[in-house]
PDB file of N, CA and C in Angstrom:
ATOM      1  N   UNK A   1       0.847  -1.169   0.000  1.00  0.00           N
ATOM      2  CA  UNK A   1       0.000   0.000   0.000  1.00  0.00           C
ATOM      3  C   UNK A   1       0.895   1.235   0.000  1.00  0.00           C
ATOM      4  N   UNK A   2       0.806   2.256  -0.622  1.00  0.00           N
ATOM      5  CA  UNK A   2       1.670   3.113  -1.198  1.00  0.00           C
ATOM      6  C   UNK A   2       0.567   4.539  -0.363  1.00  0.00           C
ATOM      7  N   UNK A   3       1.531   5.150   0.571  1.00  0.00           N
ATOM      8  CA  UNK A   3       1.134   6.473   1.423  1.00  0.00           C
ATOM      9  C   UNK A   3       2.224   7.801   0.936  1.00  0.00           C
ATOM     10  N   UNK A   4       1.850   8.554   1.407  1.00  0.00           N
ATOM     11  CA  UNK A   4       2.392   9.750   1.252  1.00  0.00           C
ATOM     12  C   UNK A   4       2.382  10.445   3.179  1.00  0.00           C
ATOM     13  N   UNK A   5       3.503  10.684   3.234  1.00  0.00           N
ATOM     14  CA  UNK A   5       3.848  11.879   4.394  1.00  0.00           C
ATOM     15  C   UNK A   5       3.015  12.889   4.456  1.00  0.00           C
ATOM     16  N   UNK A   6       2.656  13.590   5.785  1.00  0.00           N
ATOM     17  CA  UNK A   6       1.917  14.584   5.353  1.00  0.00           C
ATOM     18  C   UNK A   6       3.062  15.762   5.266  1.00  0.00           C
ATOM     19  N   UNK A   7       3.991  15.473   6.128  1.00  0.00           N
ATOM     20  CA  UNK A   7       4.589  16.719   6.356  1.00  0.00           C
ATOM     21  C   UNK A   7       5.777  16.995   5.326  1.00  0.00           C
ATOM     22  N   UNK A   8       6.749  16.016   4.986  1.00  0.00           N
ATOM     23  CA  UNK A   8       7.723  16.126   3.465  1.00  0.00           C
ATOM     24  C   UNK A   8       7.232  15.519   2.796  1.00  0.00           C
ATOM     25  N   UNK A   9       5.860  15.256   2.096  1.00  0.00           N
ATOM     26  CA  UNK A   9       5.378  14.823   1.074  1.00  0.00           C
ATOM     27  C   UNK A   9       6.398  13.013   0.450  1.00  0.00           C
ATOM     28  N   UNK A  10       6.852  12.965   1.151  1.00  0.00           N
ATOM     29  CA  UNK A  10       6.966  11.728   0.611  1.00  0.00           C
ATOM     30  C   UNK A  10       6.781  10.566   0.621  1.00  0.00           C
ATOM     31  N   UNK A  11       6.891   9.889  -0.934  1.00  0.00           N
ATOM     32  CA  UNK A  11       6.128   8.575  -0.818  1.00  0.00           C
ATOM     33  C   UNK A  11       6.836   7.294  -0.427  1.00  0.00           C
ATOM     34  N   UNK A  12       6.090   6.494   0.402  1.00  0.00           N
ATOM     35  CA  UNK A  12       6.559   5.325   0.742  1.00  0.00           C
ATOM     36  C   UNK A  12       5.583   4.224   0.732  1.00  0.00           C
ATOM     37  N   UNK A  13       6.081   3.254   0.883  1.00  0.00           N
ATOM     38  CA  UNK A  13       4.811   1.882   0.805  1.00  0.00           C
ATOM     39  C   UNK A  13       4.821   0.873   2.152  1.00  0.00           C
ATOM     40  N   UNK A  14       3.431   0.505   2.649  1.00  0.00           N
ATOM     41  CA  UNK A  14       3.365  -0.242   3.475  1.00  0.00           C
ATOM     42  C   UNK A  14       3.402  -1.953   2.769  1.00  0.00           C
ATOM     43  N   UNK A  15       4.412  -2.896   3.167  1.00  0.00           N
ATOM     44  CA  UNK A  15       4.155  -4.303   3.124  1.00  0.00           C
ATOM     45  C   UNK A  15       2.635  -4.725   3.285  1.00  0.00           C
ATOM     46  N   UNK A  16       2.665  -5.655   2.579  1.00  0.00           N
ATOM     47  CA  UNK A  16       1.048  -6.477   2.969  1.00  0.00           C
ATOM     48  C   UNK A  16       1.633  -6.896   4.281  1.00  0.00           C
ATOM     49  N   UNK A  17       2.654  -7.803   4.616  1.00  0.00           N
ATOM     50  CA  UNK A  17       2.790  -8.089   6.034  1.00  0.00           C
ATOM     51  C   UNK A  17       2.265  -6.884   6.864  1.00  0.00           C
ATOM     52  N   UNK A  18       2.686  -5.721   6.729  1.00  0.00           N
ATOM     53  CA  UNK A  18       2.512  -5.241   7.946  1.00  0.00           C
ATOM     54  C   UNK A  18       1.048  -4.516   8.052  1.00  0.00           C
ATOM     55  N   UNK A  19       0.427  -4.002   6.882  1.00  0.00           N
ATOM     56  CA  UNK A  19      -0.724  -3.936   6.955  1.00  0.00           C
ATOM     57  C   UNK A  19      -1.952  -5.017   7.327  1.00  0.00           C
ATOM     58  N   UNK A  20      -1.327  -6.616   7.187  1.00  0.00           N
ATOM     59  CA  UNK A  20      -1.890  -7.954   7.985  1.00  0.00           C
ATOM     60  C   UNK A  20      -1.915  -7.320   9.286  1.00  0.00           C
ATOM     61  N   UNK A  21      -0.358  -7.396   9.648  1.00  0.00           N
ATOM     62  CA  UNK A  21      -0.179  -7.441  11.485  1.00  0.00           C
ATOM     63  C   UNK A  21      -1.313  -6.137  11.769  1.00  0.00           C
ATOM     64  N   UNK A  22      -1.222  -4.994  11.253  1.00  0.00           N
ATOM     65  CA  UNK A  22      -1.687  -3.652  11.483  1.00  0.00           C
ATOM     66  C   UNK A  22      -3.263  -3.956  11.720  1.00  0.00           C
ATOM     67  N   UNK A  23      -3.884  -4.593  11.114  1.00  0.00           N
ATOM     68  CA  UNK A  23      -5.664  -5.135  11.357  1.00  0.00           C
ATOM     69  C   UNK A  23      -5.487  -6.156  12.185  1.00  0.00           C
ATOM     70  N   UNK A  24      -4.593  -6.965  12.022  1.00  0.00           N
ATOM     71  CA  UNK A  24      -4.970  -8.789  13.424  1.00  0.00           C
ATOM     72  C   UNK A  24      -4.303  -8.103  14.547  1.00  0.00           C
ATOM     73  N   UNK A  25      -3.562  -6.917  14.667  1.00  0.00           N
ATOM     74  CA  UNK A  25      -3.402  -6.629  16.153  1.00  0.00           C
ATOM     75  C   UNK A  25      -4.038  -5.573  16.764  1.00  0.00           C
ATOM     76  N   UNK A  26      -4.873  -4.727  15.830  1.00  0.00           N
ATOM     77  CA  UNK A  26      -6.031  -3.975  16.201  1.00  0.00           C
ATOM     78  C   UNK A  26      -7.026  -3.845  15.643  1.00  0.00           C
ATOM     79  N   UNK A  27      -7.790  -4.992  15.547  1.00  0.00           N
ATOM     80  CA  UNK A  27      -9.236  -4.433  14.200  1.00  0.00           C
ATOM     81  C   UNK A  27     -10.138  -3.464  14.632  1.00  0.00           C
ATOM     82  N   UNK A  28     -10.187  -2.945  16.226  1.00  0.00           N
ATOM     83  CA  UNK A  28     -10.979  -2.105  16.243  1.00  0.00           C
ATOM     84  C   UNK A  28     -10.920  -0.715  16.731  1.00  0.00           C
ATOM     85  N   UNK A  29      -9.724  -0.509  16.189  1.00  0.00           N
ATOM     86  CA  UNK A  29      -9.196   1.061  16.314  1.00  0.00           C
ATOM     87  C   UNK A  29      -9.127   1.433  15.444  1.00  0.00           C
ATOM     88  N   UNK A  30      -9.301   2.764  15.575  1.00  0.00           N
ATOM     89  CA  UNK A  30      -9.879   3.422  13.713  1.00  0.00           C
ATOM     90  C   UNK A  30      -8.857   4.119  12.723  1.00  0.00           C
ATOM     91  N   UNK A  31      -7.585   4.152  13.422  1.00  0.00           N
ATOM     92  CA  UNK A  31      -6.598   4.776  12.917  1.00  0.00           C
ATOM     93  C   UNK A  31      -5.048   3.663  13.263  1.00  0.00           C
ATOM     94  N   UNK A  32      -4.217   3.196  12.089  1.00  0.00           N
ATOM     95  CA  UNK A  32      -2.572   3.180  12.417  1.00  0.00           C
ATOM     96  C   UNK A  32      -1.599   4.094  12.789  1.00  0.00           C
ATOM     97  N   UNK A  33      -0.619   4.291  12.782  1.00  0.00           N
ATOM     98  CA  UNK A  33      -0.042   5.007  12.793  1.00  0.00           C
ATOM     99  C   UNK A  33       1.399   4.478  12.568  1.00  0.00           C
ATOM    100  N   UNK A  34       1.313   5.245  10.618  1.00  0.00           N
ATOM    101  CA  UNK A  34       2.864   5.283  10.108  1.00  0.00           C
ATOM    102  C   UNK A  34       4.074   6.154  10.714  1.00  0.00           C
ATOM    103  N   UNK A  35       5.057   5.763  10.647  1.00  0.00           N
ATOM    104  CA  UNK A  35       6.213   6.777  10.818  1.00  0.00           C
ATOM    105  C   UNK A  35       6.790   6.526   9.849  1.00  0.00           C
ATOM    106  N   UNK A  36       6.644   7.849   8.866  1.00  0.00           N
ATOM    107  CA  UNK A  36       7.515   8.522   7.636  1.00  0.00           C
ATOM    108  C   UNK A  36       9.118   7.663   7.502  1.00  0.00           C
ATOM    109  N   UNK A  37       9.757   7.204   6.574  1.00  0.00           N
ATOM    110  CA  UNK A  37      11.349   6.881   6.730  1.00  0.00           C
ATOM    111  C   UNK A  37      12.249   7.881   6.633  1.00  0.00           C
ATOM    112  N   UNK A  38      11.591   9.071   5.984  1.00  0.00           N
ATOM    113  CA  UNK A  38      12.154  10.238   5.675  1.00  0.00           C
ATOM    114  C   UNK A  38      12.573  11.210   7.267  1.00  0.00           C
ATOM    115  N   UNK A  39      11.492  11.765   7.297  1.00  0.00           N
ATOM    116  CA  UNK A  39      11.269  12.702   8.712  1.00  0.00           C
ATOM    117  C   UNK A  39      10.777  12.470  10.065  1.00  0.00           C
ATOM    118  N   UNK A  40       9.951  10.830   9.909  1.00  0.00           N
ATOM    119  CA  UNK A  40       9.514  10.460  11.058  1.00  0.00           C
ATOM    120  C   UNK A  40       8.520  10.904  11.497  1.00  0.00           C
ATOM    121  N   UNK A  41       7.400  11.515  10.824  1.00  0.00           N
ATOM    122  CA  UNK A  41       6.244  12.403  10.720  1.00  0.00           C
ATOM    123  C   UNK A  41       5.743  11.159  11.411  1.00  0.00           C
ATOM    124  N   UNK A  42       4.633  10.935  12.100  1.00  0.00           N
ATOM    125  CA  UNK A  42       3.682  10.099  12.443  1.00  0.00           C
ATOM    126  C   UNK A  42       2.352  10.485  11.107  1.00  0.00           C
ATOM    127  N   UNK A  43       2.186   9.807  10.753  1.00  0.00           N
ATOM    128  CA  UNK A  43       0.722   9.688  10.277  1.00  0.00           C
ATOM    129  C   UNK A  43      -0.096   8.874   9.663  1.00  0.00           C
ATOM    130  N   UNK A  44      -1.433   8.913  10.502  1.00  0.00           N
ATOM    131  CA  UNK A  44      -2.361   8.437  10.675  1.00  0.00           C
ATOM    132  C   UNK A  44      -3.360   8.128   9.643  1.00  0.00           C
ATOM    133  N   UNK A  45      -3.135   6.483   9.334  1.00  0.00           N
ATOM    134  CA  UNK A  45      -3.759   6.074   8.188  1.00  0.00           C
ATOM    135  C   UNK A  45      -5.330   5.214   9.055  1.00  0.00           C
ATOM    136  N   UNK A  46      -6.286   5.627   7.914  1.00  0.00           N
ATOM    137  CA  UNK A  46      -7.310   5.117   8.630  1.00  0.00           C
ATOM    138  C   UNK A  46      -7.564   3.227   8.553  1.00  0.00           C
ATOM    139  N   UNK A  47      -8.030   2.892   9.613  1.00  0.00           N
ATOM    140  CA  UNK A  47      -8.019   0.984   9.755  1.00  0.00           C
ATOM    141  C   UNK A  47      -8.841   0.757   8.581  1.00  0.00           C
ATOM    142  N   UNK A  48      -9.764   1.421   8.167  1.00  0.00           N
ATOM    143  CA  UNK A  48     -10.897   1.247   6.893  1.00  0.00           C
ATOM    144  C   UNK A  48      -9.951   0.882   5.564  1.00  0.00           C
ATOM    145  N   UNK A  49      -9.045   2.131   5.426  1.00  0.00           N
ATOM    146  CA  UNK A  49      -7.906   2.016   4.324  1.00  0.00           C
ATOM    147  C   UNK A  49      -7.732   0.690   4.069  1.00  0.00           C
ATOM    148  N   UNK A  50      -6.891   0.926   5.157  1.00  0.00           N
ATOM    149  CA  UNK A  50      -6.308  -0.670   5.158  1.00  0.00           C
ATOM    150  C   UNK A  50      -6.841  -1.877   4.896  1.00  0.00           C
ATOM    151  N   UNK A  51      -7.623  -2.115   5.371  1.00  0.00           N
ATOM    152  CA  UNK A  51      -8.687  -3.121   5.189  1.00  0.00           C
ATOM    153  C   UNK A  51      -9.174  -3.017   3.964  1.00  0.00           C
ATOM    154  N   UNK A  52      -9.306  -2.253   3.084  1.00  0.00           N
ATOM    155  CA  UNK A  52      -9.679  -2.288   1.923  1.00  0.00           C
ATOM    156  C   UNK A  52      -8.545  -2.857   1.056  1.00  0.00           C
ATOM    157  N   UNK A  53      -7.442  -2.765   1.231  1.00  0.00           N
ATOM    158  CA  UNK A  53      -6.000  -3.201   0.479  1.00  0.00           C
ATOM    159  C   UNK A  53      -5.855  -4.508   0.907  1.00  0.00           C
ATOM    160  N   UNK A  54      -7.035  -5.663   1.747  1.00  0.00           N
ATOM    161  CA  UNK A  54      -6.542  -6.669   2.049  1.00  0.00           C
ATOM    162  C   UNK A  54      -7.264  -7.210   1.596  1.00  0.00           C
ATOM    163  N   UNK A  55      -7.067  -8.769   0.565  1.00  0.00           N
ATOM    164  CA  UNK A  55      -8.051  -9.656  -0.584  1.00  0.00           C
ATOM    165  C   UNK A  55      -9.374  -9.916   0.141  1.00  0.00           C
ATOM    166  N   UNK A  56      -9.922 -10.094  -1.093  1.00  0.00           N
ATOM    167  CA  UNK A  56     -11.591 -10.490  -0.325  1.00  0.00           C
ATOM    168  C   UNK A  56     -11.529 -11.483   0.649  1.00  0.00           C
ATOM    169  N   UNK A  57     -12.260 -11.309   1.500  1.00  0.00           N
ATOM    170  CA  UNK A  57     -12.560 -12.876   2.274  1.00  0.00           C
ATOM    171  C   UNK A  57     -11.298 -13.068   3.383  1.00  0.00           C
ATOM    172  N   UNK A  58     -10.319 -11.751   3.327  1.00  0.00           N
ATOM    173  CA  UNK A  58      -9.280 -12.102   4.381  1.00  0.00           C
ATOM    174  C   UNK A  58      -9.297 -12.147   5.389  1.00  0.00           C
ATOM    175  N   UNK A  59      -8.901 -13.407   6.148  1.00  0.00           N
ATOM    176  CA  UNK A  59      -9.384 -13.339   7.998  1.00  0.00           C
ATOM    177  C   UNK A  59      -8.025 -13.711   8.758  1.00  0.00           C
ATOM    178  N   UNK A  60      -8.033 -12.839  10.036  1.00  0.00           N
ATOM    179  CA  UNK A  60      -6.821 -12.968  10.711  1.00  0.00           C
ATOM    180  C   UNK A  60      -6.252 -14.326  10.819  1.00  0.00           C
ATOM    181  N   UNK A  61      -5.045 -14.538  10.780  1.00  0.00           N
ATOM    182  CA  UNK A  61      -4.451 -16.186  11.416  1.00  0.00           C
ATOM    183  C   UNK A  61      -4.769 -16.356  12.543  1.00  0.00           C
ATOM    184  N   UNK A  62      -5.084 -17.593  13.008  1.00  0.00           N
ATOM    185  CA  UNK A  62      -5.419 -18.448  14.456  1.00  0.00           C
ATOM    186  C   UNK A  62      -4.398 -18.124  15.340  1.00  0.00           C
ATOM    187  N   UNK A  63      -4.374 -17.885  16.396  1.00  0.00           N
ATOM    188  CA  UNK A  63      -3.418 -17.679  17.562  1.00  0.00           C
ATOM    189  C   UNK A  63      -3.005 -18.528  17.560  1.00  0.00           C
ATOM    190  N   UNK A  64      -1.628 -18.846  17.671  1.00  0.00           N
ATOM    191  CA  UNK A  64      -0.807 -19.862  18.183  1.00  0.00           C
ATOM    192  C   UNK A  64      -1.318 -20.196  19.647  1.00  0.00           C
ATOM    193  N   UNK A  65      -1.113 -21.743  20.019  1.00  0.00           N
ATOM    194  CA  UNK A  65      -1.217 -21.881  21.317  1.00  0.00           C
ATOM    195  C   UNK A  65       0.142 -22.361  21.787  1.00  0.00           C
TER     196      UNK A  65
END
Protein backbone atom coordinates (compact mmCIF):
# COMPACT_ATOMS: atom_id res chain seq x y z
CA UNK A 1 0.00 0.00 0.00
CA UNK A 2 1.67 3.11 -1.20
CA UNK A 3 1.13 6.47 1.42
CA UNK A 4 2.39 9.75 1.25
CA UNK A 5 3.85 11.88 4.39
CA UNK A 6 1.92 14.58 5.35
CA UNK A 7 4.59 16.72 6.36
CA UNK A 8 7.72 16.13 3.46
CA UNK A 9 5.38 14.82 1.07
CA UNK A 10 6.97 11.73 0.61
CA UNK A 11 6.13 8.58 -0.82
CA UNK A 12 6.56 5.33 0.74
CA UNK A 13 4.81 1.88 0.80
CA UNK A 14 3.36 -0.24 3.47
CA UNK A 15 4.16 -4.30 3.12
CA UNK A 16 1.05 -6.48 2.97
CA UNK A 17 2.79 -8.09 6.03
CA UNK A 18 2.51 -5.24 7.95
CA UNK A 19 -0.72 -3.94 6.95
CA UNK A 20 -1.89 -7.95 7.99
CA UNK A 21 -0.18 -7.44 11.48
CA UNK A 22 -1.69 -3.65 11.48
CA UNK A 23 -5.66 -5.13 11.36
CA UNK A 24 -4.97 -8.79 13.42
CA UNK A 25 -3.40 -6.63 16.15
CA UNK A 26 -6.03 -3.97 16.20
CA UNK A 27 -9.24 -4.43 14.20
CA UNK A 28 -10.98 -2.10 16.24
CA UNK A 29 -9.20 1.06 16.31
CA UNK A 30 -9.88 3.42 13.71
CA UNK A 31 -6.60 4.78 12.92
CA UNK A 32 -2.57 3.18 12.42
CA UNK A 33 -0.04 5.01 12.79
CA UNK A 34 2.86 5.28 10.11
CA UNK A 35 6.21 6.78 10.82
CA UNK A 36 7.52 8.52 7.64
CA UNK A 37 11.35 6.88 6.73
CA UNK A 38 12.15 10.24 5.68
CA UNK A 39 11.27 12.70 8.71
CA UNK A 40 9.51 10.46 11.06
CA UNK A 41 6.24 12.40 10.72
CA UNK A 42 3.68 10.10 12.44
CA UNK A 43 0.72 9.69 10.28
CA UNK A 44 -2.36 8.44 10.68
CA UNK A 45 -3.76 6.07 8.19
CA UNK A 46 -7.31 5.12 8.63
CA UNK A 47 -8.02 0.98 9.75
CA UNK A 48 -10.90 1.25 6.89
CA UNK A 49 -7.91 2.02 4.32
CA UNK A 50 -6.31 -0.67 5.16
CA UNK A 51 -8.69 -3.12 5.19
CA UNK A 52 -9.68 -2.29 1.92
CA UNK A 53 -6.00 -3.20 0.48
CA UNK A 54 -6.54 -6.67 2.05
CA UNK A 55 -8.05 -9.66 -0.58
CA UNK A 56 -11.59 -10.49 -0.33
CA UNK A 57 -12.56 -12.88 2.27
CA UNK A 58 -9.28 -12.10 4.38
CA UNK A 59 -9.38 -13.34 8.00
CA UNK A 60 -6.82 -12.97 10.71
CA UNK A 61 -4.45 -16.19 11.42
CA UNK A 62 -5.42 -18.45 14.46
CA UNK A 63 -3.42 -17.68 17.56
CA UNK A 64 -0.81 -19.86 18.18
CA UNK A 65 -1.22 -21.88 21.32
Amino acid sequence: MNTRCYKCGWNFALSREVVEGAVAAAPDEKFYVSYCPRCRQANKIPMQQLKRTLPAGWTPPAAEA
